[in-house]
N, C-alpha and C. Protein backbone atom coordinates (compact mmCIF):
# COMPACT_ATOMS: atom_id res chain seq x y z
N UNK A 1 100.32 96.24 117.69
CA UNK A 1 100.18 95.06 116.85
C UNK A 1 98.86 95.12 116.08
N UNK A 2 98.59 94.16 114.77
CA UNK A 2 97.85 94.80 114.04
C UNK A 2 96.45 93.82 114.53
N UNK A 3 96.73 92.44 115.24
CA UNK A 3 95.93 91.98 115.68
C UNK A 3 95.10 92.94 116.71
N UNK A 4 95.62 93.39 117.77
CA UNK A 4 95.08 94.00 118.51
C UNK A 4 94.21 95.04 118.51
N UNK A 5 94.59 95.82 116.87
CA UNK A 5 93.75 96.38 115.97
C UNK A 5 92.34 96.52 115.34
N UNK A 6 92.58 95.00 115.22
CA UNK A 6 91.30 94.37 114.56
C UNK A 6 90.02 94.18 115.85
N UNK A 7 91.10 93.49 116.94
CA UNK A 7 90.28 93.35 117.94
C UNK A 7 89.16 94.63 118.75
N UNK A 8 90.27 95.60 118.64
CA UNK A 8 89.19 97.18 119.37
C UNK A 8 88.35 97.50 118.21
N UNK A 9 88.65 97.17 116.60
CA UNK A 9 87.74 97.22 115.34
C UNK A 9 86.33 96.97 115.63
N UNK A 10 86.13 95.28 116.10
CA UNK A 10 85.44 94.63 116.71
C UNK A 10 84.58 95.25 117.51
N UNK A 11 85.43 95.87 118.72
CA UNK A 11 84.58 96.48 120.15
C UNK A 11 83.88 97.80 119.11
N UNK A 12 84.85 98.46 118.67
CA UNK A 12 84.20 99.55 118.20
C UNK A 12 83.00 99.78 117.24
N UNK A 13 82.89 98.72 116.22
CA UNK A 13 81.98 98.46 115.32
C UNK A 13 80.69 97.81 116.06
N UNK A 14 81.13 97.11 117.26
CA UNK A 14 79.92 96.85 118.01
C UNK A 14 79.07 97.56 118.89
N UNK A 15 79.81 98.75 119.35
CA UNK A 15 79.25 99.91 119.88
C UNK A 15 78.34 100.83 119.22
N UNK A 16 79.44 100.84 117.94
CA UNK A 16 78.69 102.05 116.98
C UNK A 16 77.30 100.69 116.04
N UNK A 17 77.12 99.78 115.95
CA UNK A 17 76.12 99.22 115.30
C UNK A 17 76.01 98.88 114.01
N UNK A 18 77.30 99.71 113.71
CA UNK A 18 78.09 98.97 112.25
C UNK A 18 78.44 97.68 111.82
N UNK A 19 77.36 97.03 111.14
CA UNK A 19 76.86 96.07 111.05
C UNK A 19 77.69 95.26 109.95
N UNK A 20 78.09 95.88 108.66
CA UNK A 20 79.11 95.56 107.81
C UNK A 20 80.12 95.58 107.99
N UNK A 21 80.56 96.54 109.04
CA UNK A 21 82.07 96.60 109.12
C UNK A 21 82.32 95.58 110.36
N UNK A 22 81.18 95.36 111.38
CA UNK A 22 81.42 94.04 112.22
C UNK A 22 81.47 92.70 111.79
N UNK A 23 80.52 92.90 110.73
CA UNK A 23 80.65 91.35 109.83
C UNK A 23 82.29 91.06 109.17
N UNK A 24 82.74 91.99 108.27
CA UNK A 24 84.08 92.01 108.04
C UNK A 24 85.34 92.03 108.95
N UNK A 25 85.03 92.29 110.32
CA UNK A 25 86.14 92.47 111.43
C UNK A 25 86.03 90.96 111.79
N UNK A 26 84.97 90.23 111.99
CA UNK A 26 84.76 88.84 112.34
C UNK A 26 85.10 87.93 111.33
N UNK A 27 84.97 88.16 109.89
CA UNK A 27 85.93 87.52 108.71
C UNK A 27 87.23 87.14 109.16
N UNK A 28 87.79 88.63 109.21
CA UNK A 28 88.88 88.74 109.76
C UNK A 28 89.68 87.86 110.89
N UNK A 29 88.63 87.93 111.76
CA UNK A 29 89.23 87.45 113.29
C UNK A 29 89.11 85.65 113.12
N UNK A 30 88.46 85.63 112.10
CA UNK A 30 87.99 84.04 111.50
C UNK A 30 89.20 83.36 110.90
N UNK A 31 89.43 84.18 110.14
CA UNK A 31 90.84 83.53 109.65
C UNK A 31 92.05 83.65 110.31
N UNK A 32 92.34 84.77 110.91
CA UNK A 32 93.35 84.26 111.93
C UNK A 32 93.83 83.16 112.86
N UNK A 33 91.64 83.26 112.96
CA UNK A 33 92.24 81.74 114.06
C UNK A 33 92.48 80.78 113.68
N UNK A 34 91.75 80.58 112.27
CA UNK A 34 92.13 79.62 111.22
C UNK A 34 93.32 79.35 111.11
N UNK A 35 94.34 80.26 111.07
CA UNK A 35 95.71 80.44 110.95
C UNK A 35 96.62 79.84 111.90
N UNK A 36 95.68 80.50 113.05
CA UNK A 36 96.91 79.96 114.18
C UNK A 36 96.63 78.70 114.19
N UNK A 37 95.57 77.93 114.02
CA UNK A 37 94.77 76.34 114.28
C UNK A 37 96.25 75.91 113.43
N UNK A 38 96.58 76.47 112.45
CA UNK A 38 97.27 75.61 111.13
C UNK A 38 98.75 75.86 111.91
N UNK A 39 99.35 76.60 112.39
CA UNK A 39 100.59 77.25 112.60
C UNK A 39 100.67 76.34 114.39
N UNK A 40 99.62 75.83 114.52
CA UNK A 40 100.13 74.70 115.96
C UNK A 40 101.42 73.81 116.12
N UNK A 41 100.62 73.44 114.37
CA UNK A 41 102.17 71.61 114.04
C UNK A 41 103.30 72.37 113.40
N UNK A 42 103.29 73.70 113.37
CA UNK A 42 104.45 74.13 112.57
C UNK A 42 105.40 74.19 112.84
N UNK A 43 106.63 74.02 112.69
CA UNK A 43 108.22 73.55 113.36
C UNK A 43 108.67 74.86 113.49
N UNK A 44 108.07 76.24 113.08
CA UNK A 44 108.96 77.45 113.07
C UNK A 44 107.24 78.64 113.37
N UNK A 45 107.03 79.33 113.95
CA UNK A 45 106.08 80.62 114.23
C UNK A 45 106.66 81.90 113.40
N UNK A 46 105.94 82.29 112.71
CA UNK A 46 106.35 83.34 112.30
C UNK A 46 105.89 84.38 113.22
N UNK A 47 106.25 85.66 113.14
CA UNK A 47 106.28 86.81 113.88
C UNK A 47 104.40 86.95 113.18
N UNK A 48 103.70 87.28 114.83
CA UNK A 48 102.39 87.63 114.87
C UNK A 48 102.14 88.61 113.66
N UNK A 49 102.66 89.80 113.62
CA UNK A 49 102.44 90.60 112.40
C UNK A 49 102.39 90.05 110.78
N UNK A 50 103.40 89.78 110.91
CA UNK A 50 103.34 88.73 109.56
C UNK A 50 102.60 87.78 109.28
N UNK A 51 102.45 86.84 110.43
CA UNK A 51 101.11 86.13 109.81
C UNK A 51 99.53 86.82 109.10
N UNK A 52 99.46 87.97 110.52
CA UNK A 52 98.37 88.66 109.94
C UNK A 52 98.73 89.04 108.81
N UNK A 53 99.40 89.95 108.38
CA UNK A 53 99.28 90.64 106.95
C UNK A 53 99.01 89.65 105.79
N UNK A 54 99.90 88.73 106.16
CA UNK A 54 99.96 87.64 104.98
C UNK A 54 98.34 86.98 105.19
N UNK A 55 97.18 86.72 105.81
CA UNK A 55 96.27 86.22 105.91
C UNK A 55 95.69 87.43 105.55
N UNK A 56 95.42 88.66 105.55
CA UNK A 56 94.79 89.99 105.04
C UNK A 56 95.21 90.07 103.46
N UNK A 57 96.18 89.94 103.40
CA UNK A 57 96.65 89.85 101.72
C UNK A 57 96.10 88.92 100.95
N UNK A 58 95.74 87.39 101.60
CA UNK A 58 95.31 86.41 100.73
C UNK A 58 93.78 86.70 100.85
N UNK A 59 93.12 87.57 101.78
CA UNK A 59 92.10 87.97 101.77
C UNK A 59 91.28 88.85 100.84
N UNK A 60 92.26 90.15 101.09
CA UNK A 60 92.57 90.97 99.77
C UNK A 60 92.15 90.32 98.11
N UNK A 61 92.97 89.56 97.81
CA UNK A 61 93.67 88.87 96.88
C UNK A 61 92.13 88.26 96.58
N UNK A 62 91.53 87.54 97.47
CA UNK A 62 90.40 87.33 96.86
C UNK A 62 88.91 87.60 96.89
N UNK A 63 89.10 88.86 97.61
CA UNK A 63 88.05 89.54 97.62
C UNK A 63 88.06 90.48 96.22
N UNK A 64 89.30 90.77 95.65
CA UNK A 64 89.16 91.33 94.22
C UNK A 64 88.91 90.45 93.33
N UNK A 65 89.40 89.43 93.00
CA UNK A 65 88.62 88.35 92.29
C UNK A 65 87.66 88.35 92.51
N UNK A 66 86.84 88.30 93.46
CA UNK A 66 85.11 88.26 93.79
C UNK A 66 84.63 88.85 93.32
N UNK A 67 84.95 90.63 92.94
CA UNK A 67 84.60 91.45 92.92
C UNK A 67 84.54 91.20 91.28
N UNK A 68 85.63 90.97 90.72
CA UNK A 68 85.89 90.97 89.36
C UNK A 68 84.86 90.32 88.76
N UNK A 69 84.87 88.61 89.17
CA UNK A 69 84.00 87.43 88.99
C UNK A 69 82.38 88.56 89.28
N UNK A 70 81.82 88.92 90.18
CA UNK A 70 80.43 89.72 90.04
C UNK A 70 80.47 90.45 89.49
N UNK A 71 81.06 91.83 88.92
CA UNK A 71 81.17 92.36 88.09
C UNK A 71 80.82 91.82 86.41
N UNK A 72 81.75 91.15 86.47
CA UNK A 72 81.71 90.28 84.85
C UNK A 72 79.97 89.43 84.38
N UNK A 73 79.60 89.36 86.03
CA UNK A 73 78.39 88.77 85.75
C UNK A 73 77.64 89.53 85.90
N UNK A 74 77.25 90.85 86.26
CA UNK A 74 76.23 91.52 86.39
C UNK A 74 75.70 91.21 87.70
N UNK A 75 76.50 90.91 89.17
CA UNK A 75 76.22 90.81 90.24
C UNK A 75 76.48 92.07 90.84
N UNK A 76 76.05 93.65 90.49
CA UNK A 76 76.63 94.35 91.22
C UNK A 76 76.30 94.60 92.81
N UNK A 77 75.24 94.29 93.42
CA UNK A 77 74.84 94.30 94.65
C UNK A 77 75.60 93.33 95.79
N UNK A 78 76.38 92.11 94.99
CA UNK A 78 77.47 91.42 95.48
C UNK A 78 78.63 91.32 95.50
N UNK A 79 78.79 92.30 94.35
CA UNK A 79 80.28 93.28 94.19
C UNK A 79 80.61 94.21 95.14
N UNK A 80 79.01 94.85 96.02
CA UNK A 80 79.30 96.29 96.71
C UNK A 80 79.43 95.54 97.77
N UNK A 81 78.98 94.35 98.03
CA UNK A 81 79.21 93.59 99.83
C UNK A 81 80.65 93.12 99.75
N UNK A 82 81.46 92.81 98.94
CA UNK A 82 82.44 92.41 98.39
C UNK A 82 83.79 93.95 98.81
N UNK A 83 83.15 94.51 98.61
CA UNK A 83 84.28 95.92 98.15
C UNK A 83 83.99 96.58 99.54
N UNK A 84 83.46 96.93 100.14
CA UNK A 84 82.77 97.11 101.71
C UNK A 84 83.76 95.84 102.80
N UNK A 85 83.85 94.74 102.45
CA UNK A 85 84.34 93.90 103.00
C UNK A 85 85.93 94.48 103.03
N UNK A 86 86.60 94.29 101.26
CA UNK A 86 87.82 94.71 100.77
C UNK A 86 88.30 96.09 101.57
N UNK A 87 87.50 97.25 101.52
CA UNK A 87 87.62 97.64 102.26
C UNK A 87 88.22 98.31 103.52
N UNK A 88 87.72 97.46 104.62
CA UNK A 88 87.96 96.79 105.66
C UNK A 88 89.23 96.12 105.85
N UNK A 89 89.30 95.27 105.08
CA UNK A 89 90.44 94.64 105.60
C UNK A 89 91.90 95.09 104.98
N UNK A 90 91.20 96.33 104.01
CA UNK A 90 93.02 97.33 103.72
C UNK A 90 92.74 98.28 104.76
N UNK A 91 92.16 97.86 105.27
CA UNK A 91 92.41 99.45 106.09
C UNK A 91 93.20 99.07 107.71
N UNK A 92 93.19 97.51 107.66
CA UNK A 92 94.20 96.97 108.76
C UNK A 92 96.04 96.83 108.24
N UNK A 93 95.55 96.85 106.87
CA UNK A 93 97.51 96.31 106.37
C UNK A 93 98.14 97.88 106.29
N UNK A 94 99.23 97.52 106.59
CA UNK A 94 100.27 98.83 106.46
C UNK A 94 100.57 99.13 104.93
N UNK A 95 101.16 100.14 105.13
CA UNK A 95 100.59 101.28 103.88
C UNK A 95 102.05 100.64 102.76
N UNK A 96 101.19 100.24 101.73
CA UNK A 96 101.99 99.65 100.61
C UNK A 96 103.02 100.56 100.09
N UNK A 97 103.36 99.96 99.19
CA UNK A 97 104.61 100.92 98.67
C UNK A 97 104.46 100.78 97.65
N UNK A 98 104.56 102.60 96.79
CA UNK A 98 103.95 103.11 95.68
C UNK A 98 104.92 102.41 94.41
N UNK A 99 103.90 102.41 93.69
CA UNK A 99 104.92 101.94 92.26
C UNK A 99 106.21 102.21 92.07
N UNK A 100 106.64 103.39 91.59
CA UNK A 100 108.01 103.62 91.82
C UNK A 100 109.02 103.05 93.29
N UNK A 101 108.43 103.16 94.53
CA UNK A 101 108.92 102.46 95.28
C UNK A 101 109.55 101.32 95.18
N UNK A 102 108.58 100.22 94.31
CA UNK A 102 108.72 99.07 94.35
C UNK A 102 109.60 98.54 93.07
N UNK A 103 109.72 99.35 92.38
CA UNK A 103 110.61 99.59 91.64
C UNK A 103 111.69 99.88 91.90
N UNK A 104 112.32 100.71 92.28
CA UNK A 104 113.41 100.63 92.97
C UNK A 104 114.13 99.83 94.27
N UNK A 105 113.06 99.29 94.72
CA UNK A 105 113.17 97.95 95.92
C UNK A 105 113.75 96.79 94.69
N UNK A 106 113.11 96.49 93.58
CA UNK A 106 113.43 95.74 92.56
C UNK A 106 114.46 95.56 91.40
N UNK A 107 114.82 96.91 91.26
CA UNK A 107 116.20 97.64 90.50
C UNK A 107 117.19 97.15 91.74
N UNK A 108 117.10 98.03 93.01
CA UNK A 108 118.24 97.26 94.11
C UNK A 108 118.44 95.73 94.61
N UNK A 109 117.64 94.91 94.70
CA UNK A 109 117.50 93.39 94.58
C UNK A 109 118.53 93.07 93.35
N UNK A 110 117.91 93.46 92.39
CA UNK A 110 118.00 93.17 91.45
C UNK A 110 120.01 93.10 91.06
N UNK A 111 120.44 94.62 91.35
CA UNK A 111 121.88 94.75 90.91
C UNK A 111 122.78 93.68 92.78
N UNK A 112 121.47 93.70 93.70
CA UNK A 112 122.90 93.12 94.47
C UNK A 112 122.84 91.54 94.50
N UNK A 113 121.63 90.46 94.02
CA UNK A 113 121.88 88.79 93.50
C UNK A 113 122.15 89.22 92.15
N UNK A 114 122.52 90.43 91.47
CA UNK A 114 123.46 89.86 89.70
C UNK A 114 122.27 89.48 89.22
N UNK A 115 121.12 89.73 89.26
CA UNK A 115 120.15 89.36 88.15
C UNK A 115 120.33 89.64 86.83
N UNK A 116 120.41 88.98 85.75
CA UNK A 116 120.58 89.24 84.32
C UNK A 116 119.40 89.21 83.53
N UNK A 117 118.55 87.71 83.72
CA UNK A 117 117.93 87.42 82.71
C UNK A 117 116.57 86.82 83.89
N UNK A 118 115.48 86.40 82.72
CA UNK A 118 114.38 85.83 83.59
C UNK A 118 114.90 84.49 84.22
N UNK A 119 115.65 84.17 84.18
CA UNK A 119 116.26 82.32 85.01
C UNK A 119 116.03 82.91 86.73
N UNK A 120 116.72 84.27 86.50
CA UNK A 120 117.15 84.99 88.02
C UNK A 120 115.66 85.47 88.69
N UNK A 121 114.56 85.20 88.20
CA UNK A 121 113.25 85.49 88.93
C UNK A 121 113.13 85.03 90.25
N UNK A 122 113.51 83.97 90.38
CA UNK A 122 113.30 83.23 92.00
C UNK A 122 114.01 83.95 92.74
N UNK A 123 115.29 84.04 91.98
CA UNK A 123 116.27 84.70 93.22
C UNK A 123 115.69 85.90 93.80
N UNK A 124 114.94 87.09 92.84
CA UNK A 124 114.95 88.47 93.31
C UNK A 124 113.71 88.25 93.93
N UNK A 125 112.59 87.67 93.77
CA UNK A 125 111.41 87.46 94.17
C UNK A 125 111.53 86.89 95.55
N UNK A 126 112.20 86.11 95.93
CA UNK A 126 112.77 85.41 96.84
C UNK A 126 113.20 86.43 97.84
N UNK A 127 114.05 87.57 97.77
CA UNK A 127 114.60 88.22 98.43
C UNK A 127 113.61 89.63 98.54
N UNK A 128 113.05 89.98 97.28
CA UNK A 128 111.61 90.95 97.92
C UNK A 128 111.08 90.61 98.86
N UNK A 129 110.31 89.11 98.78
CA UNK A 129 109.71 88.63 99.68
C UNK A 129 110.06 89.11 100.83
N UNK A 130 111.01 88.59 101.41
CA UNK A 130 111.73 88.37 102.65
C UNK A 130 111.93 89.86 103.17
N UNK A 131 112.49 90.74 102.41
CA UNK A 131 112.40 92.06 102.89
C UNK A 131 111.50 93.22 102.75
N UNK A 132 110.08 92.83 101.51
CA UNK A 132 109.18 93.62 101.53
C UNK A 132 108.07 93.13 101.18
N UNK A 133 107.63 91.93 101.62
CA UNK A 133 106.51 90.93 101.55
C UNK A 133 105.05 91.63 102.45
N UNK A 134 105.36 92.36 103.09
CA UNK A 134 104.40 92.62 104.32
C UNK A 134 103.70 94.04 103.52
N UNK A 135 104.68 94.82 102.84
CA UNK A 135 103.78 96.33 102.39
C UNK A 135 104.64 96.19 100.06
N UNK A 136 104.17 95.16 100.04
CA UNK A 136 104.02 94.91 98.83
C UNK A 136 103.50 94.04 98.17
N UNK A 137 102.68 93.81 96.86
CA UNK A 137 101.67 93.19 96.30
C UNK A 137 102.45 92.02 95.32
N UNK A 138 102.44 91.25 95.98
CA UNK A 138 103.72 90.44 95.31
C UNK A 138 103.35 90.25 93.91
N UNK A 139 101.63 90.11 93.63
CA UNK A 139 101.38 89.76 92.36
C UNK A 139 101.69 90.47 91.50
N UNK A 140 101.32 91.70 91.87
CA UNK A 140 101.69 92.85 91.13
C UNK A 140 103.47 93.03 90.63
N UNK A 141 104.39 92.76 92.12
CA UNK A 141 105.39 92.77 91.91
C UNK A 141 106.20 91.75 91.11
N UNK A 142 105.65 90.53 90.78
CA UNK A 142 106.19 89.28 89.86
C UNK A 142 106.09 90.07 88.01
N UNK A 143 104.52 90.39 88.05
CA UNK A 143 105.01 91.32 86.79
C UNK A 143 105.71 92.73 86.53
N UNK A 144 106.30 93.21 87.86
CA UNK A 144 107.26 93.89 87.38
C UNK A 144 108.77 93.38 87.34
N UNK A 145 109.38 92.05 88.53
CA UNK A 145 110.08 91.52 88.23
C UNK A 145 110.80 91.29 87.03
N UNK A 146 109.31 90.26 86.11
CA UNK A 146 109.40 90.03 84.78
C UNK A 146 109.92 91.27 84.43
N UNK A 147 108.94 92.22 83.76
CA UNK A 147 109.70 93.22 83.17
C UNK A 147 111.36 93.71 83.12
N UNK A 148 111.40 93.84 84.64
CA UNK A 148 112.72 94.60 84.69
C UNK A 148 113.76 93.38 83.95
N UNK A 149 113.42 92.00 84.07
CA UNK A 149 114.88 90.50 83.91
C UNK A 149 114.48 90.98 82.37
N UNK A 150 113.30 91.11 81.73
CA UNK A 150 113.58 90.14 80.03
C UNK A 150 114.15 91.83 79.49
């Protein structure tokens, strides 16, 4: 499990004295619990894996914005604590799936809900999700969606 991952991350970064990569393993372990705190009142648990990824992804997600946002400003010394962090926390998610991959995950969606036109976005997006939400970049994948409907 990928939690359990993070956790020997932890032991290990604390042994070795790796000081950035312990700060980022404790990010990490921060929002999870954050997660589960939220997933108490929830009427349905999702599968442990999935929560993590999906809390590493929204992590992801805005640790490149960060990066972008310092960049644009001439923060590069807060861009490199930023990307050091980023990092880290891809190096817990399972291994994405390459462009063409996801393309053809999207071509097959696509011919088995009858997608025609952009109306049919929810539908195929909807059903990526559900079957390749965990090792794909959904943002990324909405603009290829688009592409493939118009």
């Amino acid at each position: 499990m990928i939690r359990e991952q993070i956790k020997s991350a932890q032991i290990t970064a604390m042994k070795a004295g790796d000081k950035e990569r312990l700060a980022a393993v404790r990010l990490i372990l921060a929002k999870l619990k954050d997660r589960d705190i939220e997933l108490r009142t929830a009427s349905t648990v999702p599968d442990d894996d999935a929560t993590v990824v999906e809390v590493l992804q929204k992590m992801v997600k805005q640790r490149r914005e960060s990066i972008e946002m310092f960049t644009s400003g001439g923060r590069e010394e807060l861009a490199a604590k930023e990307q050091v962090e980023l990092d880290v926390i891809e190096s817990f998610l399972p291994t994405q799936l390459s462009e063409d991959e996801t393309k053809a995950a999207i071509d097959a969606i696509k011919a088995e809900v009858g997608a025609a036109s952009l109306k049919d976005m929810g539908k195929v997006m909807a059903v990526l999700k559900e079957r390749h939400g965990s090792v794909i970049d959904m943002s990324k994948a909405s603009g290829m969606v688009k592409a493939a409907l118009s």
